[in-house]
C-alpha atoms as a PDB file:
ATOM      1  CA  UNK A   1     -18.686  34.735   8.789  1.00  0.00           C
ATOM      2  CA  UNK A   2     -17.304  37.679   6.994  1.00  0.00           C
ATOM      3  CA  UNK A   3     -13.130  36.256   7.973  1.00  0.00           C
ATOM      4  CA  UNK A   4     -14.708  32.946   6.151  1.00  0.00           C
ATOM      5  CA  UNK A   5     -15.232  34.706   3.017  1.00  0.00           C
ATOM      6  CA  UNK A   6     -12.262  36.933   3.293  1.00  0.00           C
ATOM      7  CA  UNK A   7     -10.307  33.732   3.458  1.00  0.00           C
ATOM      8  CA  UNK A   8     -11.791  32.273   0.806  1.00  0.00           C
ATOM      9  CA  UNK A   9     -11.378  35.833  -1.157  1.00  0.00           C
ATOM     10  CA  UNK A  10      -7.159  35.342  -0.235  1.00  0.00           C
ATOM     11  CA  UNK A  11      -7.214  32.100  -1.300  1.00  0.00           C
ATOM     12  CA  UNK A  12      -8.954  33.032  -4.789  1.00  0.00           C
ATOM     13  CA  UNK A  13      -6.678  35.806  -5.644  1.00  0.00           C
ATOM     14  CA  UNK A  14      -3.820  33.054  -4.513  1.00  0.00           C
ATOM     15  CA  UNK A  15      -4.991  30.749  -7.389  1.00  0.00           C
ATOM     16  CA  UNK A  16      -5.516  33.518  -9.758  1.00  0.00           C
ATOM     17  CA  UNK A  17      -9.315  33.349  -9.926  1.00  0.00           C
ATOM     18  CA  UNK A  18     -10.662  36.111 -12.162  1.00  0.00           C
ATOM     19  CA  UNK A  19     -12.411  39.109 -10.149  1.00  0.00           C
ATOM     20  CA  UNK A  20     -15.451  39.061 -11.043  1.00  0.00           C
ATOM     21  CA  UNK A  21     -15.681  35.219 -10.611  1.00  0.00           C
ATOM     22  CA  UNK A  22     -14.426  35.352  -7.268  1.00  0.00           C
ATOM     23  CA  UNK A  23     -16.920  38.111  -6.331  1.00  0.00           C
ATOM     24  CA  UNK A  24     -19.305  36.038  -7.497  1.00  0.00           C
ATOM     25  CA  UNK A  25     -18.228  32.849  -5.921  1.00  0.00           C
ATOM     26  CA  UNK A  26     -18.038  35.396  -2.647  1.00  0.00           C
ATOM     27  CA  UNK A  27     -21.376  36.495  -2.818  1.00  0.00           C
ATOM     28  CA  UNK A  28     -22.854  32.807  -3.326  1.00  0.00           C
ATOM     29  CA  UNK A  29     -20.792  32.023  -0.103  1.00  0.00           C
ATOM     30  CA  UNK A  30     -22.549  34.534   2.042  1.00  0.00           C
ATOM     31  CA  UNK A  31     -25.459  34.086   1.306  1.00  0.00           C
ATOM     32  CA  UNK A  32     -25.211  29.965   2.045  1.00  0.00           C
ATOM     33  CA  UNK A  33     -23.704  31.468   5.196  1.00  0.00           C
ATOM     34  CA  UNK A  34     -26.275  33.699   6.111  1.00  0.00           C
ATOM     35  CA  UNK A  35     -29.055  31.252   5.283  1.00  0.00           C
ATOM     36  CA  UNK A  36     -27.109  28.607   7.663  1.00  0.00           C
ATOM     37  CA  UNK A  37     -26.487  31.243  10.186  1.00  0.00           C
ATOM     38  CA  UNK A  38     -30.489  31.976  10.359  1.00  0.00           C
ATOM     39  CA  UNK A  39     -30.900  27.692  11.384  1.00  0.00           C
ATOM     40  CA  UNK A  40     -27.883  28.033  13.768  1.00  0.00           C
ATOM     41  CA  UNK A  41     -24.940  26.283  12.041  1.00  0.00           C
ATOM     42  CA  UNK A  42     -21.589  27.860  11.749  1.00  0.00           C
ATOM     43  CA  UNK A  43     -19.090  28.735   8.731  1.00  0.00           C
ATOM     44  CA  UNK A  44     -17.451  26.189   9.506  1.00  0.00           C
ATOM     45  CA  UNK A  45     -19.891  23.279  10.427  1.00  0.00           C
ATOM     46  CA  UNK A  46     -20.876  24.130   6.754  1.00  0.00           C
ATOM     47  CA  UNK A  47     -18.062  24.010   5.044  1.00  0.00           C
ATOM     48  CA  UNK A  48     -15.167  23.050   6.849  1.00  0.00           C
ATOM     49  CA  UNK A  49     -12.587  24.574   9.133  1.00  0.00           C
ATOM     50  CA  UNK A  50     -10.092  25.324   6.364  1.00  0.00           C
ATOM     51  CA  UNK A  51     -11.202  28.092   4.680  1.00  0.00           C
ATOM     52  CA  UNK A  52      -8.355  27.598   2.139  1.00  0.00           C
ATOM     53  CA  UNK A  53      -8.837  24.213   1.141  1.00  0.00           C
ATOM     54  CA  UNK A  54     -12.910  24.880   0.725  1.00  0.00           C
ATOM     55  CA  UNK A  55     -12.096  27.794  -1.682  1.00  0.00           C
ATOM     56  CA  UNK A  56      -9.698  25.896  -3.806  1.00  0.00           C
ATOM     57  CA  UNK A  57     -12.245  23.079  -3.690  1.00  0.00           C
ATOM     58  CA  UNK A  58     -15.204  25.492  -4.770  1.00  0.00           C
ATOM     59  CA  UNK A  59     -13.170  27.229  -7.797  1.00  0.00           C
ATOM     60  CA  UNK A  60     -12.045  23.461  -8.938  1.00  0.00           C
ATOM     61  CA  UNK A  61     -16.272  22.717  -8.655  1.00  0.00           C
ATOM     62  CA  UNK A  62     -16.773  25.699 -10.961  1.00  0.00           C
ATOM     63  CA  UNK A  63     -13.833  24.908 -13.311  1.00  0.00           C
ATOM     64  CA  UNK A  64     -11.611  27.855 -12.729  1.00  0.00           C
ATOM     65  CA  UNK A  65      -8.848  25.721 -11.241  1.00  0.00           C
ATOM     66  CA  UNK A  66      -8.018  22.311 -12.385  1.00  0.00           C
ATOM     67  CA  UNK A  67      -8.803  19.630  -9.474  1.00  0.00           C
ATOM     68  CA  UNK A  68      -5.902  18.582  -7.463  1.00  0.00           C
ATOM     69  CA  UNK A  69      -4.860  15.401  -9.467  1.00  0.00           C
ATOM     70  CA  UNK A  70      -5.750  12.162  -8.219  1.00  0.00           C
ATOM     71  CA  UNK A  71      -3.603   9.073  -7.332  1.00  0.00           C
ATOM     72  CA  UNK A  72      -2.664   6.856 -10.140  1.00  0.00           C
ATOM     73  CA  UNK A  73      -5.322   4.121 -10.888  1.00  0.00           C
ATOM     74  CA  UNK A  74      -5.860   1.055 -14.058  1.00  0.00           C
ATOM     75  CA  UNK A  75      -8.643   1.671 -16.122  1.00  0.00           C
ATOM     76  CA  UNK A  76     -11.297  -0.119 -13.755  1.00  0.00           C
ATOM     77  CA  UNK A  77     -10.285   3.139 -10.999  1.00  0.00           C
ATOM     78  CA  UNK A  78      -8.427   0.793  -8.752  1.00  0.00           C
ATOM     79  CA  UNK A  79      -5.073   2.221  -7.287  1.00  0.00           C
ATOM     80  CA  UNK A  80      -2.395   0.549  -8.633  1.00  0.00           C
ATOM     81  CA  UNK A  81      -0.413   0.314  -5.421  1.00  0.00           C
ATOM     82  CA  UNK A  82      -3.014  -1.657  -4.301  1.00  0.00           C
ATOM     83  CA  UNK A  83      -2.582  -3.772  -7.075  1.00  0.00           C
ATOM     84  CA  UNK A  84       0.652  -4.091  -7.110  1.00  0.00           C
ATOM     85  CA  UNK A  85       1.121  -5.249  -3.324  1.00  0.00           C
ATOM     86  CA  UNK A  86      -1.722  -7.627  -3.952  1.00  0.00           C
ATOM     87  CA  UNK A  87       0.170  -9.502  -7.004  1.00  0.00           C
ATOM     88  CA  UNK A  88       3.646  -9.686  -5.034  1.00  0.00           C
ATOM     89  CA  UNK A  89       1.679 -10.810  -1.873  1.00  0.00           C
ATOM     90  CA  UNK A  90       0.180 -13.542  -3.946  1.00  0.00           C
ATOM     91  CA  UNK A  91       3.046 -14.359  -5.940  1.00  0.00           C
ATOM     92  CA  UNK A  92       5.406 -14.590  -2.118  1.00  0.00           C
ATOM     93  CA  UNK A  93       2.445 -16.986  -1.197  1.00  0.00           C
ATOM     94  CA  UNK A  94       2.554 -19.895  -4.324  1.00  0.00           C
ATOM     95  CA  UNK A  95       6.556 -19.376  -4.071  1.00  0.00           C
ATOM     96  CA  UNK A  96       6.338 -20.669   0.249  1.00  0.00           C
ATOM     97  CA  UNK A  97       3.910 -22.495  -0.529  1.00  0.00           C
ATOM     98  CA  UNK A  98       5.893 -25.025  -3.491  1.00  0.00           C
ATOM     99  CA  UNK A  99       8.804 -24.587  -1.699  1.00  0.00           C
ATOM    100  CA  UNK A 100       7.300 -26.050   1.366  1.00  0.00           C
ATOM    101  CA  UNK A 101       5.272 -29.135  -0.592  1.00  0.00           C
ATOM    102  CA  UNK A 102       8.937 -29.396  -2.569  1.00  0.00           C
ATOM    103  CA  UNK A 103      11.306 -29.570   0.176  1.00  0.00           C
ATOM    104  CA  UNK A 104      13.859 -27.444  -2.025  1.00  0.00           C
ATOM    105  CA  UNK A 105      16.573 -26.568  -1.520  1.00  0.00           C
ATOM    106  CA  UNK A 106      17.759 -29.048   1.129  1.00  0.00           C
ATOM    107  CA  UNK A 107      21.024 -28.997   3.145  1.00  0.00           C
ATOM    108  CA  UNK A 108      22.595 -30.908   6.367  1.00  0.00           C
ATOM    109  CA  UNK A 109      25.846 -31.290   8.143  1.00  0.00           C
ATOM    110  CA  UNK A 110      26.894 -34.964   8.603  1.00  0.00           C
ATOM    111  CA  UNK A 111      30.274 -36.255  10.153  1.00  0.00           C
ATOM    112  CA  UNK A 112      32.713 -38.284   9.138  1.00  0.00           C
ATOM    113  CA  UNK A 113      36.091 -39.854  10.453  1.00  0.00           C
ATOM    114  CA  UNK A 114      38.932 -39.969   8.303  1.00  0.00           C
ATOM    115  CA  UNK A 115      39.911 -43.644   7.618  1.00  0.00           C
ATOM    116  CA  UNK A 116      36.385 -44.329   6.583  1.00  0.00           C
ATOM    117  CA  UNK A 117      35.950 -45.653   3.237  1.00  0.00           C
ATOM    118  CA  UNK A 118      34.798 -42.992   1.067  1.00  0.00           C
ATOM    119  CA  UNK A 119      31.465 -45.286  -0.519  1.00  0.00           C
ATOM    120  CA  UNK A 120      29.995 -44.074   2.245  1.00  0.00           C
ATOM    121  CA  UNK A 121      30.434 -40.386   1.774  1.00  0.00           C
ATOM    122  CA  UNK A 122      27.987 -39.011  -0.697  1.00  0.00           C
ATOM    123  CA  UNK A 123      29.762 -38.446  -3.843  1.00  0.00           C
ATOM    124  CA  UNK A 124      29.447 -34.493  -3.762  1.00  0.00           C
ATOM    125  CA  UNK A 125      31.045 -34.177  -0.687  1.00  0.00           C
ATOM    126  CA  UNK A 126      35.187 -35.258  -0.844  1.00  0.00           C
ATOM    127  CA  UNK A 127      36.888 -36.084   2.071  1.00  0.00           C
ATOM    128  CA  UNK A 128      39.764 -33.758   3.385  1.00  0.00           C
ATOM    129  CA  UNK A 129      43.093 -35.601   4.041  1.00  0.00           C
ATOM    130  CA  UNK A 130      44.214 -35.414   7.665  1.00  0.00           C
ATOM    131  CA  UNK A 131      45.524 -37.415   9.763  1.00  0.00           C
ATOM    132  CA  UNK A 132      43.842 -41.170  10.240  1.00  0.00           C
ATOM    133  CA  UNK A 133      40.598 -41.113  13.008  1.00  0.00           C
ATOM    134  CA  UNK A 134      40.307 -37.319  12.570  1.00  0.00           C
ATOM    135  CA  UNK A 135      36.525 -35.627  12.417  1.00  0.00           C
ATOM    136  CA  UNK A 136      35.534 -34.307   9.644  1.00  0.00           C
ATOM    137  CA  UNK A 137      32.472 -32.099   9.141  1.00  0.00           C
ATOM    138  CA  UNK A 138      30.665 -32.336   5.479  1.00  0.00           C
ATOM    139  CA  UNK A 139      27.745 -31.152   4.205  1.00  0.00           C
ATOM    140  CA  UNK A 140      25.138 -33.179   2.535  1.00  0.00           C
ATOM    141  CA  UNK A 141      22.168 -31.798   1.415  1.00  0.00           C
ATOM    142  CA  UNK A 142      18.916 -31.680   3.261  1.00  0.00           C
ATOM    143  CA  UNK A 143      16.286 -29.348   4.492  1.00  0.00           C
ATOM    144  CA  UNK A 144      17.270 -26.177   6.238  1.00  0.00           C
ATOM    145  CA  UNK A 145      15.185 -23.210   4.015  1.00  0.00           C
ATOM    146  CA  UNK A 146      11.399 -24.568   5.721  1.00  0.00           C
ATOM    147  CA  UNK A 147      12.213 -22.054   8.279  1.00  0.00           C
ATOM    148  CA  UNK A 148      12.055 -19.235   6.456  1.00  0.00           C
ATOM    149  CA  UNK A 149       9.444 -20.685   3.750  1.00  0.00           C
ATOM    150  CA  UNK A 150       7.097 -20.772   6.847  1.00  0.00           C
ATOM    151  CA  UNK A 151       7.523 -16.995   7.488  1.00  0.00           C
ATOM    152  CA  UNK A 152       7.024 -16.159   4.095  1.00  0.00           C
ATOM    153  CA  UNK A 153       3.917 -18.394   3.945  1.00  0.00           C
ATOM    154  CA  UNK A 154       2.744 -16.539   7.132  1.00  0.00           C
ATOM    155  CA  UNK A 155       3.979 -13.305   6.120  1.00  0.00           C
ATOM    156  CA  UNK A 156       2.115 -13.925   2.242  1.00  0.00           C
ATOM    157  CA  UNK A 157      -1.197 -14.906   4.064  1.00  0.00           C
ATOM    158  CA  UNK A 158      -1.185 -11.870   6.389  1.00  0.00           C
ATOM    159  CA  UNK A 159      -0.399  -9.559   3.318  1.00  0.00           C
ATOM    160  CA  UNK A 160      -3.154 -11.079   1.493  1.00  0.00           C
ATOM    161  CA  UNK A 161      -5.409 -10.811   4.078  1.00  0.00           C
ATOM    162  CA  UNK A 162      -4.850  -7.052   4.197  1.00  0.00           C
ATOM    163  CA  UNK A 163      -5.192  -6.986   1.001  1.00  0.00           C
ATOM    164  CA  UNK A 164      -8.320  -8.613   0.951  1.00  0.00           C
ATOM    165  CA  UNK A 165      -9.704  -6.106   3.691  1.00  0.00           C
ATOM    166  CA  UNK A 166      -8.423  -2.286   1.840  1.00  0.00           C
ATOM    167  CA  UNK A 167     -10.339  -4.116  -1.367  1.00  0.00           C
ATOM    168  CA  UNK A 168     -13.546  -4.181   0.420  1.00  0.00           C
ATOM    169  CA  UNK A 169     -13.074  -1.345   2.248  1.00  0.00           C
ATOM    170  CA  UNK A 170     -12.609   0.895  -0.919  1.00  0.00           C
ATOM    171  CA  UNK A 171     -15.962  -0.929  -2.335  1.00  0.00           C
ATOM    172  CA  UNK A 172     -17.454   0.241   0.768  1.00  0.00           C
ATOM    173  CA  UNK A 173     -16.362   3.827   0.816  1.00  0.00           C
ATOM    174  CA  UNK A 174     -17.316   4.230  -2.644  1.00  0.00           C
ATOM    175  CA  UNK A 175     -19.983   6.862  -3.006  1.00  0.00           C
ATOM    176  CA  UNK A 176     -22.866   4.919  -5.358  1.00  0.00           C
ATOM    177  CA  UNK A 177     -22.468   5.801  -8.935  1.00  0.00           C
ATOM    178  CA  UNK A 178     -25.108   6.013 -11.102  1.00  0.00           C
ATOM    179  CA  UNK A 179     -25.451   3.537 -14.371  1.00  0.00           C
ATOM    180  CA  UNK A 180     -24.233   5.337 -17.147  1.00  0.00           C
END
């Protein structure tokens, strides 16, 4: 019990707590140890393992200390990572998802033989010369992105679906508040 305190004591001189605060703050301690000692629970079963950690906690509780700062969050307290990969997640899905109704953009490879008349060549594609019955490779448009608008569909759903879970998880991990 007493290398509890005296850890706590360290850790209070470390942070520049006032002596006669921390002496105070020390002598609170062991007595909540000694009463928790008497019903057979431990220094550490009370407050924690790390002695250093609980004291900085306890002089932040008291206002000596300022509280370790907190994650950046929008005004309704939600983290705005959180928010952030939500909105891109969303935004990946209605960009798959048009691009999949759409059909855009669209690509193909069609062959042609030289000698053919060139009416039937689409007009965005010329001919190369070469020599007469020679294969020619062109490409005409058609669709080759639905591959990868399917894994970003996929990928946008699972994303959102994680999303949707760390949302509700935070709402249940939420200590009640009380209404103001």
């Amino acid at each position: 019990m007493t290398d509890y305190i005296e850890l706590c004591r360290a850790e209070w001189r470390r942070l520049a707590v006032p002596d006669e605060l921390a002496e105070e703050m020390a002598a609170d301690l062991a007595s909540d140890l000694a009463e928790a000692a008497a019903d057979g629970i431990s220094a550490e079963e009370l407050c924690g393992s790390d002695a250093r950690s609980f004291a900085a906690s306890l002089a932040a509780e008291r206002g000596v200390v300022p509280a370790p700062p907190s994650p950046p969050r929008d005004r309704r307290g939600r983290p705005l990572v959180l928010v952030a990969f939500t909105f891109v997640a969303a935004v990946v899905l209605v960009f798959a998802a048009l691009g999949l109704v759409t059909g855009q953009p669209k690509a193909a490879l069609a062959t042609t033989v030289s000698g053919t008349p060139r009416h039937h060549l689409p007009s965005a594609a010329p001919t190369p010369l070469g020599p007469v019955g020679a294969t020619h490779h062109v490409l005409v448009l058609g669709n080759l992105a639905a591959p990868i608008e399917w894994v970003l569909l996929v990928f946008a759903i699972v994303a959102l679906g994680f999303a949707v879970w760390s949302w509700s998880s935070r709402a249940r991990s939420r200590p009640p508040s009380l209404p103001a």
